[in-house]
PDB file of N, CA and C in Angstrom:
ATOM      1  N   UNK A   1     137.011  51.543 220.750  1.00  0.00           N
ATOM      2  CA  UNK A   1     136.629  51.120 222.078  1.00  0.00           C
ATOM      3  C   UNK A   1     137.890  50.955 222.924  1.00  0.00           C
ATOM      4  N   UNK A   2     138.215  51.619 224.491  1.00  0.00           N
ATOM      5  CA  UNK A   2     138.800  50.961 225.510  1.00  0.00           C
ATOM      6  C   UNK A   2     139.170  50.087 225.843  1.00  0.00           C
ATOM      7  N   UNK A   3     140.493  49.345 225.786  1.00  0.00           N
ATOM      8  CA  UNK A   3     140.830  48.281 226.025  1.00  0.00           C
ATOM      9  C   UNK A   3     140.784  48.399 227.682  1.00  0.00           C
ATOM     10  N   UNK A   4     139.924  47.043 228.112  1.00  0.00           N
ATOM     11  CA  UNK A   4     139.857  47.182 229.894  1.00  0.00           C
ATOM     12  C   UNK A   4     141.223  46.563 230.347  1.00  0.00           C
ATOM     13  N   UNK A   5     141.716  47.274 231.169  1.00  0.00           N
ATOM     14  CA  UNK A   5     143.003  46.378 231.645  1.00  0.00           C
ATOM     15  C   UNK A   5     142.588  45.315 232.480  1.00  0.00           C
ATOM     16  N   UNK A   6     141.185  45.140 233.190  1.00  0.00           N
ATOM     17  CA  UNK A   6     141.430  44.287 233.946  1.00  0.00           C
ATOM     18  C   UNK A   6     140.941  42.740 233.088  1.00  0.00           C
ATOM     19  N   UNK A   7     140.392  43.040 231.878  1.00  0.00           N
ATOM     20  CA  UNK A   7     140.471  41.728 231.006  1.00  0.00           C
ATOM     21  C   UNK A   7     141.483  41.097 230.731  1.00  0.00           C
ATOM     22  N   UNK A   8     142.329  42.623 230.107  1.00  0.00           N
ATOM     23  CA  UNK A   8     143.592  42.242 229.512  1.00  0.00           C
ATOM     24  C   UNK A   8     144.783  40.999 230.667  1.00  0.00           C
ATOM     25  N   UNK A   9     144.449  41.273 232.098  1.00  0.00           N
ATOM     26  CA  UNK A   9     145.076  40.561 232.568  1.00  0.00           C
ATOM     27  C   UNK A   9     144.758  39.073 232.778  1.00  0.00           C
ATOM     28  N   UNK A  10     143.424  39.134 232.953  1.00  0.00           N
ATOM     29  CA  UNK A  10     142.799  37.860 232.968  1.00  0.00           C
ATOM     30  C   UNK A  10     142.817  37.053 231.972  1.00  0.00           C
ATOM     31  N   UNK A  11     142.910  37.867 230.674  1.00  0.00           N
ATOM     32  CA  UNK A  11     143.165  37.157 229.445  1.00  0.00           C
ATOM     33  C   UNK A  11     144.238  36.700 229.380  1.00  0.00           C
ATOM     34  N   UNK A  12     145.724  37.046 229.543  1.00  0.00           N
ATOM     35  CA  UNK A  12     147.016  37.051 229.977  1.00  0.00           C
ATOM     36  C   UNK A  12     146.567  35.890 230.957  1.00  0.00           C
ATOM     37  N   UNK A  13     146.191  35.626 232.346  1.00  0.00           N
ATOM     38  CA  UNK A  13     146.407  34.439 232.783  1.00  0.00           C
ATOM     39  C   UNK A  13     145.864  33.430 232.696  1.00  0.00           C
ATOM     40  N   UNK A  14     144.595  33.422 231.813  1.00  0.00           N
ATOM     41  CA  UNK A  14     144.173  32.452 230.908  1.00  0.00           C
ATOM     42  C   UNK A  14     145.053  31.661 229.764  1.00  0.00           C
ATOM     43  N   UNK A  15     145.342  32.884 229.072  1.00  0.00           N
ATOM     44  CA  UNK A  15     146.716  32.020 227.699  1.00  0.00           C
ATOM     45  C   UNK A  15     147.387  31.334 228.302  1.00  0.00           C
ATOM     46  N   UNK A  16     148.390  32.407 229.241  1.00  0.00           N
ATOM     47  CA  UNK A  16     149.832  31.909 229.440  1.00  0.00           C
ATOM     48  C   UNK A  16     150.381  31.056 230.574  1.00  0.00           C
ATOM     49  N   UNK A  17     149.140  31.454 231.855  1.00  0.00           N
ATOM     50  CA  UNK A  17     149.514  30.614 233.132  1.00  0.00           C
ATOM     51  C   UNK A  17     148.571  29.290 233.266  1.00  0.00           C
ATOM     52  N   UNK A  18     147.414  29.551 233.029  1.00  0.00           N
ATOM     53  CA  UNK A  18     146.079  28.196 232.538  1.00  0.00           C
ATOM     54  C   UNK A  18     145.978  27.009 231.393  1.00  0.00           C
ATOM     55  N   UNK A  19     146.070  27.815 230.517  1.00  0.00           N
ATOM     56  CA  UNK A  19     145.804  27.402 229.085  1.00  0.00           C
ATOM     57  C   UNK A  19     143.946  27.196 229.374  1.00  0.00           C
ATOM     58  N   UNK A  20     143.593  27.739 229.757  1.00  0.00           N
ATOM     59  CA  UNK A  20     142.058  27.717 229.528  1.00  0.00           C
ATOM     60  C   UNK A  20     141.589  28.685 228.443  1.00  0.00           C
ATOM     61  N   UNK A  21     142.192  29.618 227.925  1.00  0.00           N
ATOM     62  CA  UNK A  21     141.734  30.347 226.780  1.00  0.00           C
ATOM     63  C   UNK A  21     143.204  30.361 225.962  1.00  0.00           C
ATOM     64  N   UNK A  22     142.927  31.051 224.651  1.00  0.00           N
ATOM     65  CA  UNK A  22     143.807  30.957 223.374  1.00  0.00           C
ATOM     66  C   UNK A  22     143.796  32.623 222.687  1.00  0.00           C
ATOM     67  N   UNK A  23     144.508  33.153 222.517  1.00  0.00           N
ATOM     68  CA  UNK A  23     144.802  33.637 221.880  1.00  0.00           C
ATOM     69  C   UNK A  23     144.109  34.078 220.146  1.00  0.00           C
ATOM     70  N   UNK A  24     144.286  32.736 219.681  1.00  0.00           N
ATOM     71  CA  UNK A  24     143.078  32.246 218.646  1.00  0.00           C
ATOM     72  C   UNK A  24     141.773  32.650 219.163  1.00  0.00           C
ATOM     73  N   UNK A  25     141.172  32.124 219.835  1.00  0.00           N
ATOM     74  CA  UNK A  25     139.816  32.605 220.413  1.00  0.00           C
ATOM     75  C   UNK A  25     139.652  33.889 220.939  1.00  0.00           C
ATOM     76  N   UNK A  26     140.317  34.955 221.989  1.00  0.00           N
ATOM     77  CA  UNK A  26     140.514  36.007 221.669  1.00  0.00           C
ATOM     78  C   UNK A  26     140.633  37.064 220.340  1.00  0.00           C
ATOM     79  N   UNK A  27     141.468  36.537 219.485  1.00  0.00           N
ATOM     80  CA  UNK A  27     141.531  37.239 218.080  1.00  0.00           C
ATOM     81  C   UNK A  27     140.149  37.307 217.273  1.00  0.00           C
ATOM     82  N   UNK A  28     139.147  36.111 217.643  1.00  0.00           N
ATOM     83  CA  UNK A  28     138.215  35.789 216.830  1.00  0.00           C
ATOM     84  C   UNK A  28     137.000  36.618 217.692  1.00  0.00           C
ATOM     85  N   UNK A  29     137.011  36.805 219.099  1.00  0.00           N
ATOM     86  CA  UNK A  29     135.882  37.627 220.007  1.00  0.00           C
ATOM     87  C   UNK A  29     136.359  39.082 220.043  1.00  0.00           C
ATOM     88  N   UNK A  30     137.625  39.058 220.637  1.00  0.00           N
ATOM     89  CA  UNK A  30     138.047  40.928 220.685  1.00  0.00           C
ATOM     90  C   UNK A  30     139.899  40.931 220.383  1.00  0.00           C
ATOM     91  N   UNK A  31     139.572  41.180 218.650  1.00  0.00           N
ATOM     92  CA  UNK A  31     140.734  40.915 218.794  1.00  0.00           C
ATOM     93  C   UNK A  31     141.411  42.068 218.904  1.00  0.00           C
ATOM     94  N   UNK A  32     141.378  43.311 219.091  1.00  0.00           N
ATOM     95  CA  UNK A  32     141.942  44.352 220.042  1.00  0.00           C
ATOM     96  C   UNK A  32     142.297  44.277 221.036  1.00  0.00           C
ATOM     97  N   UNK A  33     142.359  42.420 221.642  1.00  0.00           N
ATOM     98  CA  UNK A  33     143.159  42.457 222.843  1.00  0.00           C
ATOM     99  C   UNK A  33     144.007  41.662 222.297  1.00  0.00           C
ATOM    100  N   UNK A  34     144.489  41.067 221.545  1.00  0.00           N
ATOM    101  CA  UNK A  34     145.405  40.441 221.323  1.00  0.00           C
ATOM    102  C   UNK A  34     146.925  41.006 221.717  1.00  0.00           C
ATOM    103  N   UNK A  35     146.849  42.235 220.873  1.00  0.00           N
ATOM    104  CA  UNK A  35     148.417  42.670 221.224  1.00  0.00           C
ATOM    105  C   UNK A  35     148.441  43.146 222.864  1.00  0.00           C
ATOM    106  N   UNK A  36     147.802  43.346 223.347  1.00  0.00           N
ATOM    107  CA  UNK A  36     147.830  44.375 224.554  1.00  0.00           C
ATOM    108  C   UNK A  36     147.810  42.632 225.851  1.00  0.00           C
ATOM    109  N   UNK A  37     147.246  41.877 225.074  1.00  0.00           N
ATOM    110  CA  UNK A  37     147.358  40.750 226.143  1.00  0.00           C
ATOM    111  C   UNK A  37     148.971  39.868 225.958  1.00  0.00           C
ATOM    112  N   UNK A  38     149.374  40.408 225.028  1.00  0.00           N
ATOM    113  CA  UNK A  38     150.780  39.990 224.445  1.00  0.00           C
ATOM    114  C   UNK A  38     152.032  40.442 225.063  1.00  0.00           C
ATOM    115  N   UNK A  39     151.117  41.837 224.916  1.00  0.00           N
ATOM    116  CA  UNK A  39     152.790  43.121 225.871  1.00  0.00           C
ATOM    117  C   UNK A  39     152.568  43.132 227.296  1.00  0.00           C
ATOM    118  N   UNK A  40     151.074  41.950 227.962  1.00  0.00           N
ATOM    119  CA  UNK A  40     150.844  42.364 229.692  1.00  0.00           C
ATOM    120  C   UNK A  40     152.100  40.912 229.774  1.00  0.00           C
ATOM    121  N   UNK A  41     151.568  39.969 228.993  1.00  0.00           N
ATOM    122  CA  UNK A  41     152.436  39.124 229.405  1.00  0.00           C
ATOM    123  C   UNK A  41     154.233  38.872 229.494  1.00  0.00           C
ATOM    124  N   UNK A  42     154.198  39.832 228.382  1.00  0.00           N
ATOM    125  CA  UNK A  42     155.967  40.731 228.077  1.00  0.00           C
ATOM    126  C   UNK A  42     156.417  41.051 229.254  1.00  0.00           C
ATOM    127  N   UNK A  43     155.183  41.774 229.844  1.00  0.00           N
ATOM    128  CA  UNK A  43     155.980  42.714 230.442  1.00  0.00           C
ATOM    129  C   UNK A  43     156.131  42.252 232.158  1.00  0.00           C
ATOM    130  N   UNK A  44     155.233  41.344 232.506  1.00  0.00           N
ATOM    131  CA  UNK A  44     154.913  40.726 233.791  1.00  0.00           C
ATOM    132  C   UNK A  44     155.602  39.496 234.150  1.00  0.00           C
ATOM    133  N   UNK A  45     155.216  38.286 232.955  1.00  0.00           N
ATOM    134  CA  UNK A  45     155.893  36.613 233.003  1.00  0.00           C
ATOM    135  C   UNK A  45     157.303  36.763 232.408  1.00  0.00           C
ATOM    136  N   UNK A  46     157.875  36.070 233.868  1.00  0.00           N
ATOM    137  CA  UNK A  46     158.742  35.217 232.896  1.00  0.00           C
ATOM    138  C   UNK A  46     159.124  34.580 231.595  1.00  0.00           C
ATOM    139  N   UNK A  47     160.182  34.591 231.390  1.00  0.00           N
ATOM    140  CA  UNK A  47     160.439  33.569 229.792  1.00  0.00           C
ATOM    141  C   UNK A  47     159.990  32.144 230.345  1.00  0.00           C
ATOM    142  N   UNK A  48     160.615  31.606 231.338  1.00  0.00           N
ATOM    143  CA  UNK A  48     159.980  30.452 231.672  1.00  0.00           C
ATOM    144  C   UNK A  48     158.418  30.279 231.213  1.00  0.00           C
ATOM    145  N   UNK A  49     157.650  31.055 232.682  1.00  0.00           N
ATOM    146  CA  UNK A  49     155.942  30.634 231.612  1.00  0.00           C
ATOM    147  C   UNK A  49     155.720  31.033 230.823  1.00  0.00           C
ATOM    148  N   UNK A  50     156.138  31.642 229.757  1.00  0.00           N
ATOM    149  CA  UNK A  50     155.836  31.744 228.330  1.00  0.00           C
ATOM    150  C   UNK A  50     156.476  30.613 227.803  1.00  0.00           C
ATOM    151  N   UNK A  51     157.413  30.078 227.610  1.00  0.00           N
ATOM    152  CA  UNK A  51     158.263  28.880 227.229  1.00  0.00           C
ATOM    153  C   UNK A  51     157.208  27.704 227.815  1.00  0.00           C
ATOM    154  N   UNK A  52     157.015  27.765 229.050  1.00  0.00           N
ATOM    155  CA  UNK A  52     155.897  26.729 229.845  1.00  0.00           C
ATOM    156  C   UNK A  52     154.594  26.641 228.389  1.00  0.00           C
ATOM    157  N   UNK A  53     154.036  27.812 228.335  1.00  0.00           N
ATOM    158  CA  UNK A  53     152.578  27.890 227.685  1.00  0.00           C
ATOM    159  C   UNK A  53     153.174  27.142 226.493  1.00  0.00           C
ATOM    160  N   UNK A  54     154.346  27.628 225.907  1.00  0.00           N
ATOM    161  CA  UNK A  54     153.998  27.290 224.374  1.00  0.00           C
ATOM    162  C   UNK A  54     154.723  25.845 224.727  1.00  0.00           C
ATOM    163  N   UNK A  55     155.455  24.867 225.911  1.00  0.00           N
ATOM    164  CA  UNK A  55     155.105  23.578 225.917  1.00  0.00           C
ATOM    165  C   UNK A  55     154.117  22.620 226.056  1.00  0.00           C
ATOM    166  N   UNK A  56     152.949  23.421 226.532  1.00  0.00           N
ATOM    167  CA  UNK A  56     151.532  22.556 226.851  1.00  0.00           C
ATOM    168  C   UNK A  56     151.256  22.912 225.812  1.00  0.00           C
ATOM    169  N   UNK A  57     151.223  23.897 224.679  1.00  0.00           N
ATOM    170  CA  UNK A  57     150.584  23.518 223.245  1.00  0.00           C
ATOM    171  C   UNK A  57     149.494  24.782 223.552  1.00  0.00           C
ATOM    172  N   UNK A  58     149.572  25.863 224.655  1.00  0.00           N
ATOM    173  CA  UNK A  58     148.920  26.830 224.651  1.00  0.00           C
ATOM    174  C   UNK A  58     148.790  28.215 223.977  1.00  0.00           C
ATOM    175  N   UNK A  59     150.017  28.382 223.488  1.00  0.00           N
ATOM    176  CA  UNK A  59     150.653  29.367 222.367  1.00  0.00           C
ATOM    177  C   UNK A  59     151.250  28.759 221.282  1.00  0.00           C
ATOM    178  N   UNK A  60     150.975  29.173 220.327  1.00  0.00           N
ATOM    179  CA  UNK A  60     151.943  28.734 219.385  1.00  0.00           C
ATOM    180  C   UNK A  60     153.489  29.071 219.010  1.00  0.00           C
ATOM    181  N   UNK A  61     153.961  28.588 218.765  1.00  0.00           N
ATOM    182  CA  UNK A  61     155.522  29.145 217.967  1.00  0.00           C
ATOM    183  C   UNK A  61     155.513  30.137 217.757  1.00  0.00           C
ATOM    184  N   UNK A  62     154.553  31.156 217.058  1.00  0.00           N
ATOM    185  CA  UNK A  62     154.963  32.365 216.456  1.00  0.00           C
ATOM    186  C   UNK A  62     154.071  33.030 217.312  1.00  0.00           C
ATOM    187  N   UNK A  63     153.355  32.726 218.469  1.00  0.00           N
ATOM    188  CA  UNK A  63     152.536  33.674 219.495  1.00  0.00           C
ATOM    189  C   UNK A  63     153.631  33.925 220.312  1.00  0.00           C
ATOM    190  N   UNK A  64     154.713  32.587 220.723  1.00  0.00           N
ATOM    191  CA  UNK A  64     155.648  32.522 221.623  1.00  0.00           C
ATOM    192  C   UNK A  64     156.902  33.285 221.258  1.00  0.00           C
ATOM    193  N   UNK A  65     157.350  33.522 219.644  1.00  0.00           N
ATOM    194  CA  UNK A  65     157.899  34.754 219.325  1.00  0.00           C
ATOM    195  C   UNK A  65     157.764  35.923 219.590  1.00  0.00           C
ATOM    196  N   UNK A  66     156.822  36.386 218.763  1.00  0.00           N
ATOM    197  CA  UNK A  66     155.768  37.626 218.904  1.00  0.00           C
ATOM    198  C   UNK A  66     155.847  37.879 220.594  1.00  0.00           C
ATOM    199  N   UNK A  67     155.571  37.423 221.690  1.00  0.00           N
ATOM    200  CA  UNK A  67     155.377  37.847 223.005  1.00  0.00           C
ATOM    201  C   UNK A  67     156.826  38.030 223.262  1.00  0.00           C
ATOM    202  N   UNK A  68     157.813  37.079 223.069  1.00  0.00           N
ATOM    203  CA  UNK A  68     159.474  37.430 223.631  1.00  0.00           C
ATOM    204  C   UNK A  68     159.784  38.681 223.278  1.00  0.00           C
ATOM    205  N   UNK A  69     159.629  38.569 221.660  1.00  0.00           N
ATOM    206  CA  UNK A  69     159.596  40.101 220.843  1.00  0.00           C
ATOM    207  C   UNK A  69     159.853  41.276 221.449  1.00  0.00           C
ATOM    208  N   UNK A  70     158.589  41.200 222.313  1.00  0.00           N
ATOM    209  CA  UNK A  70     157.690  42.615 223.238  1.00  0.00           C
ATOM    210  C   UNK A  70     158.749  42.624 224.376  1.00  0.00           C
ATOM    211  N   UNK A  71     159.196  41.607 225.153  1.00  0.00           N
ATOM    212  CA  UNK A  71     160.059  41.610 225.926  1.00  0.00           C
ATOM    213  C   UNK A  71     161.274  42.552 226.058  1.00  0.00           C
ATOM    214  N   UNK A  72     161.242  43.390 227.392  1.00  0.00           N
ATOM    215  CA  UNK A  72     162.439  44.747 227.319  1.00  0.00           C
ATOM    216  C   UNK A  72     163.168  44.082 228.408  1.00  0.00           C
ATOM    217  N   UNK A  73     164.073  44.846 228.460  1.00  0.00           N
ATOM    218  CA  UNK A  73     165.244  44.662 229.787  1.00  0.00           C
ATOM    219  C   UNK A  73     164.975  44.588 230.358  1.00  0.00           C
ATOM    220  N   UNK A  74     163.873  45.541 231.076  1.00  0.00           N
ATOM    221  CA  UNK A  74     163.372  46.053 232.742  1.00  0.00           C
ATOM    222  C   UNK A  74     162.392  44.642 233.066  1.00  0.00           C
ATOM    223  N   UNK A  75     161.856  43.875 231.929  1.00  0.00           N
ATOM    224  CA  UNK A  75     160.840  43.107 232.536  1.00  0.00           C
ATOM    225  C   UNK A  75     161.602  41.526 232.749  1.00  0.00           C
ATOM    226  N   UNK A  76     160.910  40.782 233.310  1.00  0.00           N
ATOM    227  CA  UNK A  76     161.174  39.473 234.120  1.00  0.00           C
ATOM    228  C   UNK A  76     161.739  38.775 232.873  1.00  0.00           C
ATOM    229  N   UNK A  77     162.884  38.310 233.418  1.00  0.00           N
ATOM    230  CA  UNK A  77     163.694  37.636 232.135  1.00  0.00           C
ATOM    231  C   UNK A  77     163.448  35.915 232.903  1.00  0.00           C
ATOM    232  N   UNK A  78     164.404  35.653 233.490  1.00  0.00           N
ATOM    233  CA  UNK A  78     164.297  33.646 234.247  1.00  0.00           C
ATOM    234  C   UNK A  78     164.087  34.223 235.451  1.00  0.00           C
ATOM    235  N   UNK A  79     163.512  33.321 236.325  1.00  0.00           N
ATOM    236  CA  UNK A  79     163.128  33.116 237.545  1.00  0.00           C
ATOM    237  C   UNK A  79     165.102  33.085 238.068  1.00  0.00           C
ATOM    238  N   UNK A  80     164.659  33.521 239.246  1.00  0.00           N
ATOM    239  CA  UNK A  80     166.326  33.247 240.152  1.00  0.00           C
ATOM    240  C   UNK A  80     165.988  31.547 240.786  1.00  0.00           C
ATOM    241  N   UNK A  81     167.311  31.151 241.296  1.00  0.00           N
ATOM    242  CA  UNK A  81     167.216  29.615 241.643  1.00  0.00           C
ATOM    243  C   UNK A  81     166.430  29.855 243.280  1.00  0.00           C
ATOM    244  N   UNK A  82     166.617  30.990 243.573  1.00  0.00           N
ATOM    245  CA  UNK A  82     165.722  31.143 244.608  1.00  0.00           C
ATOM    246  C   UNK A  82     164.384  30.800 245.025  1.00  0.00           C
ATOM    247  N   UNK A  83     163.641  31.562 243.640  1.00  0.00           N
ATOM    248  CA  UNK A  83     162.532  31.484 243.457  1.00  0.00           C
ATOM    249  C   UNK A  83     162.117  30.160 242.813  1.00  0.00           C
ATOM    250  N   UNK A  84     162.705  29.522 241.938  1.00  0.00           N
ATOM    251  CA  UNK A  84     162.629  28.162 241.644  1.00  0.00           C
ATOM    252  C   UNK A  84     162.278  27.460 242.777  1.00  0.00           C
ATOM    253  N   UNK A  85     163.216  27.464 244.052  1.00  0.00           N
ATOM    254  CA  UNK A  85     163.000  26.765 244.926  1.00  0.00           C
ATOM    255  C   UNK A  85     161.969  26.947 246.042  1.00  0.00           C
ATOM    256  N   UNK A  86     161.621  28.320 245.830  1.00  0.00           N
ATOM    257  CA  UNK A  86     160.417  28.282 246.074  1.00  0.00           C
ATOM    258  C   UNK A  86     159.190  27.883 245.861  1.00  0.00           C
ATOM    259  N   UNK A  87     158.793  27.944 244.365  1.00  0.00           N
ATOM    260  CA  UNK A  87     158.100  27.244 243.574  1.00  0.00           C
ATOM    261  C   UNK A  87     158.049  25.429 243.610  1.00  0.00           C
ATOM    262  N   UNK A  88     158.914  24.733 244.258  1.00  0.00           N
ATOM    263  CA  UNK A  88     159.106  23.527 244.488  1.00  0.00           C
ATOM    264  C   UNK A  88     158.357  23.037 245.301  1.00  0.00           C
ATOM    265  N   UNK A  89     158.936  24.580 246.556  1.00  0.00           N
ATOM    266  CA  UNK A  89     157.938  24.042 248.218  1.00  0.00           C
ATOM    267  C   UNK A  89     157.206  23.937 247.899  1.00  0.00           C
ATOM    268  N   UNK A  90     156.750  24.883 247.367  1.00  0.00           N
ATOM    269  CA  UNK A  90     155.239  25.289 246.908  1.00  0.00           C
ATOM    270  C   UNK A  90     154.142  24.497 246.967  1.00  0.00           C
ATOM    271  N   UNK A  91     155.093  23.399 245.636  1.00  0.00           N
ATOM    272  CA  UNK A  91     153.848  22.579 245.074  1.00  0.00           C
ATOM    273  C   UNK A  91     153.897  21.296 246.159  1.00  0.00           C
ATOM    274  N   UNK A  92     154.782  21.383 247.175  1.00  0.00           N
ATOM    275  CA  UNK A  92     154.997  19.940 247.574  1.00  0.00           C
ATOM    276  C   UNK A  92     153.835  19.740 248.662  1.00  0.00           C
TER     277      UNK A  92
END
């Protein structure tokens, strides 16, 4: 079966930006998205919100490996202090 990309992303901002879904629970409904929701988040988030997820207890240790893993050059490594400070206004 087709992995849909547009799950795959939603699943991705469920784990890693929400924590409203798991990974675990994915593996156990379709777990043919597991890896592919692993390499959207590689390849899109920051180390920060991945580091973020697996501090709220949303990934585990070795989910939070496994995803850095996938991590290449070309994709989002830290936020710039720019964007940090953007993220500040943001919330204020």
């Amino acid at each position: 079966m087709a992995v849909n990309t547009i799950l795959v992303k939603s699943y991705a901002t469920n784990v890693y930006l929400t924590g409203r879904n798991s990974l675990a629970n994915i593996a156990v409904t379709r777990p043919e998205y597991v890896t592919p929701v692993m390499q959207y988040a590689a390849d899109t988030y920051y180390i920060d919100d991945i580091d973020y997820a697996l501090a709220q207890g949303w990934i585990t240790p070795q989910e939070h490996a496994d995803t850095l893993a996938l991590k290449g050059t070309e994709d989002p490594q830290y936020r710039t202090t720019l964007l940090v400070a953007q993220d500040e206004i943001a919330e204020q």
